[in-house]
PDB file of N, CA and C in Angstrom:
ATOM      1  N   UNK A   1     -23.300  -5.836   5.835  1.00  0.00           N
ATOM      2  CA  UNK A   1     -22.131  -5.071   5.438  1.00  0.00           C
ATOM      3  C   UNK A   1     -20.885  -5.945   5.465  1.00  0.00           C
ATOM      4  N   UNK A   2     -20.319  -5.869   4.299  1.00  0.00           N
ATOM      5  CA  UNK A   2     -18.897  -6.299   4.801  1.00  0.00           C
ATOM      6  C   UNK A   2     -18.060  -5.781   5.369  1.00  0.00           C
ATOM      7  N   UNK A   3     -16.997  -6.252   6.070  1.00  0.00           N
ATOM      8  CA  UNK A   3     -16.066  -6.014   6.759  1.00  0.00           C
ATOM      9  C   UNK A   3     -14.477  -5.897   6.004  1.00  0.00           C
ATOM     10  N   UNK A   4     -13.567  -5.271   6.873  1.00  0.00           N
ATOM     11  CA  UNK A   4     -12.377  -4.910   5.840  1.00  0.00           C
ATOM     12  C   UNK A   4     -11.892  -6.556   5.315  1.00  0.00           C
ATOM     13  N   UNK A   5     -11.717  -7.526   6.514  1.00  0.00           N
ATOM     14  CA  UNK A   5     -11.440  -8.794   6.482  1.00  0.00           C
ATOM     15  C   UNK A   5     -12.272  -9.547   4.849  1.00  0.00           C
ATOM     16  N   UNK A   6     -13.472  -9.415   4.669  1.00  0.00           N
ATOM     17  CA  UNK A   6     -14.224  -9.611   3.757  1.00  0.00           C
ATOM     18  C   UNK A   6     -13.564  -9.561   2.777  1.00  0.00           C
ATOM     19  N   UNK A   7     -13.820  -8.171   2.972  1.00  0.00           N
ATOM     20  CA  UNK A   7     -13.250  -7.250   1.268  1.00  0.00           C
ATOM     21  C   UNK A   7     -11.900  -7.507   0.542  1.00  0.00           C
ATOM     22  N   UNK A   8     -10.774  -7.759   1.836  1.00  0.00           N
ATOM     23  CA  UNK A   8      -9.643  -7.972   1.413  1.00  0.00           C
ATOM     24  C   UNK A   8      -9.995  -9.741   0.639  1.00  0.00           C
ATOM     25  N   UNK A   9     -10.742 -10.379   1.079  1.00  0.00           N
ATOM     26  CA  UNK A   9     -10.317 -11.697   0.124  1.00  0.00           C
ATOM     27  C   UNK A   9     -11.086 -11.612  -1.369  1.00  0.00           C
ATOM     28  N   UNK A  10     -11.592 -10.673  -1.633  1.00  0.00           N
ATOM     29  CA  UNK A  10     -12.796 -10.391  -2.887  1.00  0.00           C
ATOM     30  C   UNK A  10     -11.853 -10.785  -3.882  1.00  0.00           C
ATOM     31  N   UNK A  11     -12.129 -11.209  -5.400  1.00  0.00           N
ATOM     32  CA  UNK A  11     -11.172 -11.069  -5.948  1.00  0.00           C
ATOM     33  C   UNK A  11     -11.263  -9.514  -6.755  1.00  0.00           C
ATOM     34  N   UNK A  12     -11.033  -8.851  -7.981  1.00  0.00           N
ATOM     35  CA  UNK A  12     -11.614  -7.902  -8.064  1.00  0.00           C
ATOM     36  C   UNK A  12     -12.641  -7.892  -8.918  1.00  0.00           C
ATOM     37  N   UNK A  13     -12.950  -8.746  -9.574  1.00  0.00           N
ATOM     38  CA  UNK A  13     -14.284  -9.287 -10.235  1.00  0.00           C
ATOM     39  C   UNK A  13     -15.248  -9.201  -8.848  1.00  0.00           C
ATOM     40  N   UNK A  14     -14.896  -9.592  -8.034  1.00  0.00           N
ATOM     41  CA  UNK A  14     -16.183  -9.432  -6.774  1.00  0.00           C
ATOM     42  C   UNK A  14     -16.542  -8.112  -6.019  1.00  0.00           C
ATOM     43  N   UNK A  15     -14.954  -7.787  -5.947  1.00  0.00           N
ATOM     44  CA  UNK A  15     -15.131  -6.609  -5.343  1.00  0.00           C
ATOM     45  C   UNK A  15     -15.738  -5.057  -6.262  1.00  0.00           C
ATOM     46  N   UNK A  16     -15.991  -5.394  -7.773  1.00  0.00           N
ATOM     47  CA  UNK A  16     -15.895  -4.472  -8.843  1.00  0.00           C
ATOM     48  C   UNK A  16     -17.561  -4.981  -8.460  1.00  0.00           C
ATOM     49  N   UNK A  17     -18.005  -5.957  -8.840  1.00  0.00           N
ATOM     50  CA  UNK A  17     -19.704  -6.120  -8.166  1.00  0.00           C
ATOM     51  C   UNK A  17     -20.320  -5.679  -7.325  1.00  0.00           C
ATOM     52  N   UNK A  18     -19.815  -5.497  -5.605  1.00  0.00           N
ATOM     53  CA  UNK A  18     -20.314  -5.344  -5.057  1.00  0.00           C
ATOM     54  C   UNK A  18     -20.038  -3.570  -4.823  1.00  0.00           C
ATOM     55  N   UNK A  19     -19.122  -3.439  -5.241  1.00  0.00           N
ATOM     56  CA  UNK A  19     -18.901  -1.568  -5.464  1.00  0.00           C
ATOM     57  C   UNK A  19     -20.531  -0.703  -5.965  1.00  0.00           C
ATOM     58  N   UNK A  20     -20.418  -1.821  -7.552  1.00  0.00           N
ATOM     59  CA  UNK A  20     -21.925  -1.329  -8.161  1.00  0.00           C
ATOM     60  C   UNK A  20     -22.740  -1.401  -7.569  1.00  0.00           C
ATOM     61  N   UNK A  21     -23.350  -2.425  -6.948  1.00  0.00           N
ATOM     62  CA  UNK A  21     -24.492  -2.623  -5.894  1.00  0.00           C
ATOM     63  C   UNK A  21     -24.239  -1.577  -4.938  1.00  0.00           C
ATOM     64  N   UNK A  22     -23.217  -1.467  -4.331  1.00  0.00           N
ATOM     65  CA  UNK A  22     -23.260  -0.150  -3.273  1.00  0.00           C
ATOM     66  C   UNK A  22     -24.123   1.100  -3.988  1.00  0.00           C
ATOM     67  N   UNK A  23     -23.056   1.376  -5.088  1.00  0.00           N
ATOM     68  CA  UNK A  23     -23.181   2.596  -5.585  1.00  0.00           C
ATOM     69  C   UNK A  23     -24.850   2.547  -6.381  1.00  0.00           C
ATOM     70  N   UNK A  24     -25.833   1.565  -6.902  1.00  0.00           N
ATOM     71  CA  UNK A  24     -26.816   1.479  -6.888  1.00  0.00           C
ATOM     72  C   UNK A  24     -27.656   1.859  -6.157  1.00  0.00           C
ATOM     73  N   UNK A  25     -27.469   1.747  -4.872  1.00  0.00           N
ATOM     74  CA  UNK A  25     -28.152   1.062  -3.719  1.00  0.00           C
ATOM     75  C   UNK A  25     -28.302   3.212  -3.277  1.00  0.00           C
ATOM     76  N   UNK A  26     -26.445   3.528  -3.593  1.00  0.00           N
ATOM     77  CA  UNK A  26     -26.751   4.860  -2.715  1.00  0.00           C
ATOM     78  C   UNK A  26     -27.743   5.455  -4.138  1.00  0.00           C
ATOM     79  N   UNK A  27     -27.698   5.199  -5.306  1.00  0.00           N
ATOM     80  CA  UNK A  27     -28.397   6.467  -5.879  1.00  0.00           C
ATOM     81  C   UNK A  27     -29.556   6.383  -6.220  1.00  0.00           C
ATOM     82  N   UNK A  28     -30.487   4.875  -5.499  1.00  0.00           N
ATOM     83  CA  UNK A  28     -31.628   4.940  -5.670  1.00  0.00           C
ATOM     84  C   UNK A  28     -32.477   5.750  -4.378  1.00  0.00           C
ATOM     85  N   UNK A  29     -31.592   6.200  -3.694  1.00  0.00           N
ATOM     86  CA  UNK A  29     -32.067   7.611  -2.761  1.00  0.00           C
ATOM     87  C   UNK A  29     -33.401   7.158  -1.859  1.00  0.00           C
ATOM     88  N   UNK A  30     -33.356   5.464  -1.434  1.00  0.00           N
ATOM     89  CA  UNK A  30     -34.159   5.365  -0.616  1.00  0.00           C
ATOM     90  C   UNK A  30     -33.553   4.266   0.411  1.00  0.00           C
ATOM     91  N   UNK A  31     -32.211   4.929   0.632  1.00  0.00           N
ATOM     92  CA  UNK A  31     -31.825   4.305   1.540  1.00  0.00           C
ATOM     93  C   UNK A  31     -31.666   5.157   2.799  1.00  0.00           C
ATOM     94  N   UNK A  32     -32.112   4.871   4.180  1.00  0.00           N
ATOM     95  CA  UNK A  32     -31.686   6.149   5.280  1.00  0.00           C
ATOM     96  C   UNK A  32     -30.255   6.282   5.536  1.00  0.00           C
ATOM     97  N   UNK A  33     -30.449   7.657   5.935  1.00  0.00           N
ATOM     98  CA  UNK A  33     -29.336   8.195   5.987  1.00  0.00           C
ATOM     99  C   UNK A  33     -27.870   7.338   6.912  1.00  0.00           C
ATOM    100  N   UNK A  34     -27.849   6.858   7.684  1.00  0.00           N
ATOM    101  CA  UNK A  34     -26.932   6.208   8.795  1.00  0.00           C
ATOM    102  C   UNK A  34     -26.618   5.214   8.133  1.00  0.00           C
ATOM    103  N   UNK A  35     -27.639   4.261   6.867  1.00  0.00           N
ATOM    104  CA  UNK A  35     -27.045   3.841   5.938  1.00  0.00           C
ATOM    105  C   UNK A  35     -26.171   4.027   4.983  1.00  0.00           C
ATOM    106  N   UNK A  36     -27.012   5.110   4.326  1.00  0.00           N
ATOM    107  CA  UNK A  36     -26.168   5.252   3.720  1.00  0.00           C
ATOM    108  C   UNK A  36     -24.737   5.657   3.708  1.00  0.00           C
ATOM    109  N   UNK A  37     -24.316   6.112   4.993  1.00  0.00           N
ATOM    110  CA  UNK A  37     -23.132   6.434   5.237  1.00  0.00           C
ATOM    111  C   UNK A  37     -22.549   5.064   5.282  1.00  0.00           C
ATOM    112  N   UNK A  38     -23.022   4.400   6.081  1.00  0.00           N
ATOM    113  CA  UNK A  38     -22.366   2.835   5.895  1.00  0.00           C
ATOM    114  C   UNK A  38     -21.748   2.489   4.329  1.00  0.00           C
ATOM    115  N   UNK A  39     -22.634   2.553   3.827  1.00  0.00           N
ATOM    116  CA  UNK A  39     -22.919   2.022   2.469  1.00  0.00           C
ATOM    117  C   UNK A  39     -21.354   2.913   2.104  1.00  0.00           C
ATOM    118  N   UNK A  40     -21.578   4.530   2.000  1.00  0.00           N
ATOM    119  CA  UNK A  40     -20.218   4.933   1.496  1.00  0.00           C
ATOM    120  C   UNK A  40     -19.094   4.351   1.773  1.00  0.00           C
ATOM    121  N   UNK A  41     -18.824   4.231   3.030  1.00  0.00           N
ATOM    122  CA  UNK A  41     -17.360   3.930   4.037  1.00  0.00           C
ATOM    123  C   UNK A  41     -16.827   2.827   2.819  1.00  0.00           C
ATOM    124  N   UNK A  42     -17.849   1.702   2.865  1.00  0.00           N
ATOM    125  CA  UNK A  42     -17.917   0.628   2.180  1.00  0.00           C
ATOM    126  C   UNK A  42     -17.344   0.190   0.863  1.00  0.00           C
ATOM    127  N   UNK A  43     -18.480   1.287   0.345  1.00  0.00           N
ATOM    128  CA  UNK A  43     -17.338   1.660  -1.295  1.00  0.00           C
ATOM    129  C   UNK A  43     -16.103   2.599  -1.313  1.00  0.00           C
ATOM    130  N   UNK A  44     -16.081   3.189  -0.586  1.00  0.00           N
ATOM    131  CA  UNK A  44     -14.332   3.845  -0.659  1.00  0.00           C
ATOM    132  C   UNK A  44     -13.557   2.227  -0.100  1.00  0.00           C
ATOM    133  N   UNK A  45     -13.888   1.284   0.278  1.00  0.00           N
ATOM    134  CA  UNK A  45     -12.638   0.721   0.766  1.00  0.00           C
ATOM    135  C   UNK A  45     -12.981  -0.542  -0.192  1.00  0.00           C
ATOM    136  N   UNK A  46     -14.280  -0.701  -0.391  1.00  0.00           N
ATOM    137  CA  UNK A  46     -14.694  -1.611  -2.116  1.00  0.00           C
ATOM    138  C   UNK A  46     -13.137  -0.819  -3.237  1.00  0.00           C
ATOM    139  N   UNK A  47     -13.361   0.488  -3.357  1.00  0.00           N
ATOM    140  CA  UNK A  47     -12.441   1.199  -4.284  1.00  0.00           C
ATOM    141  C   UNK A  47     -11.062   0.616  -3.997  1.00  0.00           C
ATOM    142  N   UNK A  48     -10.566   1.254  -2.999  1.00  0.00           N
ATOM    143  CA  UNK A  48      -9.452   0.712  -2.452  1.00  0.00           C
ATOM    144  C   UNK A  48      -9.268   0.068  -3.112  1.00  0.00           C
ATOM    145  N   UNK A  49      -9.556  -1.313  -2.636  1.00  0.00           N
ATOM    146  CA  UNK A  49      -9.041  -2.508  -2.814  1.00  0.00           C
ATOM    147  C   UNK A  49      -9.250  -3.165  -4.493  1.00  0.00           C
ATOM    148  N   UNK A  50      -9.808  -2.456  -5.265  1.00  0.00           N
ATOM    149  CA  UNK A  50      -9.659  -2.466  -6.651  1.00  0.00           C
ATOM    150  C   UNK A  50      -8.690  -2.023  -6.912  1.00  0.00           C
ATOM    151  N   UNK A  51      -8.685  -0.846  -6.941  1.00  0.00           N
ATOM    152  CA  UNK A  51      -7.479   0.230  -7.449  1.00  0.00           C
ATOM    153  C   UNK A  51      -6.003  -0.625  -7.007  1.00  0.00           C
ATOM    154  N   UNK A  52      -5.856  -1.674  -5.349  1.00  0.00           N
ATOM    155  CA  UNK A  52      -4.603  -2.071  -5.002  1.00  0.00           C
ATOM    156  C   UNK A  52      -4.557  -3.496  -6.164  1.00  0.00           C
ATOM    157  N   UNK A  53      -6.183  -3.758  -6.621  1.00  0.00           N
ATOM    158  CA  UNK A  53      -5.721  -5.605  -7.189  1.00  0.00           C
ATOM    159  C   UNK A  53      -4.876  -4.933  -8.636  1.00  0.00           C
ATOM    160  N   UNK A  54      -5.466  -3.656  -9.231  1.00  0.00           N
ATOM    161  CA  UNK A  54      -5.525  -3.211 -10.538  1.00  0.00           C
ATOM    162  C   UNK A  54      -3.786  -3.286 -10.533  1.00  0.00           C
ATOM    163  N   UNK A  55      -3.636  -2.141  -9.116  1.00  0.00           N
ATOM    164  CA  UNK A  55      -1.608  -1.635  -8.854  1.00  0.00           C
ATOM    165  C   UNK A  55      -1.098  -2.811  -9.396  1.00  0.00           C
ATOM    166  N   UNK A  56      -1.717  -4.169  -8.305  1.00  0.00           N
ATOM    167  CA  UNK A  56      -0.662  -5.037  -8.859  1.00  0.00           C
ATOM    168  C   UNK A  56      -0.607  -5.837  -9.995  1.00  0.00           C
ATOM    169  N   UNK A  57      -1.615  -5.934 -10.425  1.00  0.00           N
ATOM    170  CA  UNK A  57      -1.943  -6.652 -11.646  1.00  0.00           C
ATOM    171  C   UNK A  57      -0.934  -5.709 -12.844  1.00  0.00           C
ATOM    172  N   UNK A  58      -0.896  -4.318 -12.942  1.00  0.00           N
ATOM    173  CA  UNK A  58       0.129  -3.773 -13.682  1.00  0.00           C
ATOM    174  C   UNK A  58       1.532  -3.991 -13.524  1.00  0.00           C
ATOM    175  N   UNK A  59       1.644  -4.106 -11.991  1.00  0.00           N
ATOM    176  CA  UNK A  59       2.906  -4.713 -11.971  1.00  0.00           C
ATOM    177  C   UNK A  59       3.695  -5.532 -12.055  1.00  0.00           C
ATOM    178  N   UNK A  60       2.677  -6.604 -12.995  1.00  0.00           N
ATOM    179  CA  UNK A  60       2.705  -7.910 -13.526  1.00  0.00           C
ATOM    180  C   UNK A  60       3.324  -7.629 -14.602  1.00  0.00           C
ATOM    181  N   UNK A  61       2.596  -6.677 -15.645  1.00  0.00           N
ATOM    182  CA  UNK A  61       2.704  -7.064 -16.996  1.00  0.00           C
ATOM    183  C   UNK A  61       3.887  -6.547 -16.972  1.00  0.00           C
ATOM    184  N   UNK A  62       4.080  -7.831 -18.347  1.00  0.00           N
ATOM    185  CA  UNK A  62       5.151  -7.269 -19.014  1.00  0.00           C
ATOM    186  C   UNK A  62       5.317  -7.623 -20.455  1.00  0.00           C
ATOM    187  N   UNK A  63       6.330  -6.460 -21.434  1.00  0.00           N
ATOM    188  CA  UNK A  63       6.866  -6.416 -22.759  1.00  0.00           C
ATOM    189  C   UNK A  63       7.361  -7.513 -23.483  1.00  0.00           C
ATOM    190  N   UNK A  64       6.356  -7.862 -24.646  1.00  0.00           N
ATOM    191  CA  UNK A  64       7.327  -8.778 -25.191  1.00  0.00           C
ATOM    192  C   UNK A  64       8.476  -7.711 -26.286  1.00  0.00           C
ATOM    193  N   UNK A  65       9.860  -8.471 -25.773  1.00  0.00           N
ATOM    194  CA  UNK A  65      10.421  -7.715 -26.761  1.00  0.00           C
ATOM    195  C   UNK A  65      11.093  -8.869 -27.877  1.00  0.00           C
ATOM    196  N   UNK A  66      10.922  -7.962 -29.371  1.00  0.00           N
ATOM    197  CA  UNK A  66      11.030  -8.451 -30.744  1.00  0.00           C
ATOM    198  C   UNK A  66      12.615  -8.239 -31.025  1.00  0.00           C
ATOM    199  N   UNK A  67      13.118  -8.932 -31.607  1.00  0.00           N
ATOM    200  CA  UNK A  67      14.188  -8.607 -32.576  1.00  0.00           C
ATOM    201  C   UNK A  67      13.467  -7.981 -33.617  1.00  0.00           C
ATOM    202  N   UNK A  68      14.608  -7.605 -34.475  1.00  0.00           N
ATOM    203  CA  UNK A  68      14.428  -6.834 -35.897  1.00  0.00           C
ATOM    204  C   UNK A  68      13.363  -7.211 -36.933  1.00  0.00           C
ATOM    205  N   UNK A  69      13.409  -8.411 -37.181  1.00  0.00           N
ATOM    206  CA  UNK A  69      12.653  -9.162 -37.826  1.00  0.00           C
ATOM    207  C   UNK A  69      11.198 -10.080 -37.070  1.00  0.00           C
ATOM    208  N   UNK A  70      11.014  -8.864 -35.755  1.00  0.00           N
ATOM    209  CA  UNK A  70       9.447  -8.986 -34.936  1.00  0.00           C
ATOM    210  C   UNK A  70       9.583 -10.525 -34.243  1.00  0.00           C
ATOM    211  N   UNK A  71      11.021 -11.239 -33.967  1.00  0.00           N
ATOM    212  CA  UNK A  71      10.847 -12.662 -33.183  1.00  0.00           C
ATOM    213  C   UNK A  71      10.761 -12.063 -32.015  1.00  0.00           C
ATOM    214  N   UNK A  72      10.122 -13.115 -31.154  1.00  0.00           N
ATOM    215  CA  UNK A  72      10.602 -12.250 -29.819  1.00  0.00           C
ATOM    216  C   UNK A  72      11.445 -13.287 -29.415  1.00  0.00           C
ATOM    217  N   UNK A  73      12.123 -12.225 -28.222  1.00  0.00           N
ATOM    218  CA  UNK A  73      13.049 -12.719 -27.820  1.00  0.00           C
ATOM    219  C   UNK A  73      13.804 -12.497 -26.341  1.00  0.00           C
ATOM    220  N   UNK A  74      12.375 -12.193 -25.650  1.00  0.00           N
ATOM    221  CA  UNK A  74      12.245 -12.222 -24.311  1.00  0.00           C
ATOM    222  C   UNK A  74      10.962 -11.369 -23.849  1.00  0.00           C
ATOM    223  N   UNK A  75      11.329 -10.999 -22.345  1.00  0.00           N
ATOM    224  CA  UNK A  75      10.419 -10.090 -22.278  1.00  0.00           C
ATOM    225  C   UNK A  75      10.859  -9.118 -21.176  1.00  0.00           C
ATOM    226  N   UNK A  76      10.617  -7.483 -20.959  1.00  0.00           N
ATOM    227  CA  UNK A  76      10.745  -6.551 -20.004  1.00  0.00           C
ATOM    228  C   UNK A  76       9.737  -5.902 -19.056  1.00  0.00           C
ATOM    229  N   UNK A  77       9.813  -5.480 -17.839  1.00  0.00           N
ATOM    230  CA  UNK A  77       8.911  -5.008 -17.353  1.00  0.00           C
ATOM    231  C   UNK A  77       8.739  -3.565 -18.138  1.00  0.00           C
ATOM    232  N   UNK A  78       7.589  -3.639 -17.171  1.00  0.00           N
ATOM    233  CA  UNK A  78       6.883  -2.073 -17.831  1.00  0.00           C
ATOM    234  C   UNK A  78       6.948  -1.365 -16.308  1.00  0.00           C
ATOM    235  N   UNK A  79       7.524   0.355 -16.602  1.00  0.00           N
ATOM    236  CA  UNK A  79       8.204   1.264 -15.581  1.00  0.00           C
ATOM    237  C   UNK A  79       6.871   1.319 -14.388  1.00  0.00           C
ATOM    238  N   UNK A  80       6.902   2.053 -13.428  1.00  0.00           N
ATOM    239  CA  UNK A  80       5.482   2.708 -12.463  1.00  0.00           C
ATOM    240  C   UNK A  80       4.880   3.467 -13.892  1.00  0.00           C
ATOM    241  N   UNK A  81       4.917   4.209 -14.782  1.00  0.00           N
ATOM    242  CA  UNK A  81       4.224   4.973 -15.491  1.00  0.00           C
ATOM    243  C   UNK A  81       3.327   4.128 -16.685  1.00  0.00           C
ATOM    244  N   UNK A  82       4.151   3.005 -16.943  1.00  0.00           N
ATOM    245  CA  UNK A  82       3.207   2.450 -18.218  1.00  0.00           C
ATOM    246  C   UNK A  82       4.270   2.029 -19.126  1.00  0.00           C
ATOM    247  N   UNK A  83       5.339   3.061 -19.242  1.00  0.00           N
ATOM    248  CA  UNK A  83       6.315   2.953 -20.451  1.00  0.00           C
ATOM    249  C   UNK A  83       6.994   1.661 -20.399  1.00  0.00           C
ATOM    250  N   UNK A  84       7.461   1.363 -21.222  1.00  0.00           N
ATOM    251  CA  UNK A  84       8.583   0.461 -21.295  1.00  0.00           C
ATOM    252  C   UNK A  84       9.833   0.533 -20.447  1.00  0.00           C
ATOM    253  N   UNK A  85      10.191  -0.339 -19.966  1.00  0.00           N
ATOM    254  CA  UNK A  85      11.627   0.380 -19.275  1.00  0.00           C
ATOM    255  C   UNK A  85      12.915  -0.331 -19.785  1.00  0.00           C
TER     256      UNK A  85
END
């Protein structure tokens, strides 16, 4: 099992792998039970820590913005929602 320490260095390419394997692992329904609880804990904090690389990775991008004639001519972030800001 990994540990939170683990998980936090995954990148999310790793951590998006080993989620599946969890989630494999629980629905081939021959894992015992005390496992499989393991196994859950595991992927909720596998999730986690996707969902936090995904947060920030959005809070990366950003807008190229065009003049009139489509040059660009810088660039803006994009709001918490997605939009342009």
């Amino acid at each position: 099992m990994a540990t939170q320490t683990d998980i936090a260095a995954l990148s999310f390419e790793e951590a998006l792998k080993a989620l599946e394997d969890v989630v494999r692992r629980l629905e081939s329904g021959e894992t015992p039970l005390d496992e499989s609880i393991q196994l859950y804990s595991q992927g909720d904090e596998l999730r986690k820590h996707c969902q936090a690389r995904l947060d920030a990775a959005q809070a990366r991008i950003e807008a190229i913005v065009t003049d009139r004639e489509g040059r660009p001519t810088g660039v803006r972030p994009f709001d918490d929602s997605g939009a342009l800001s």
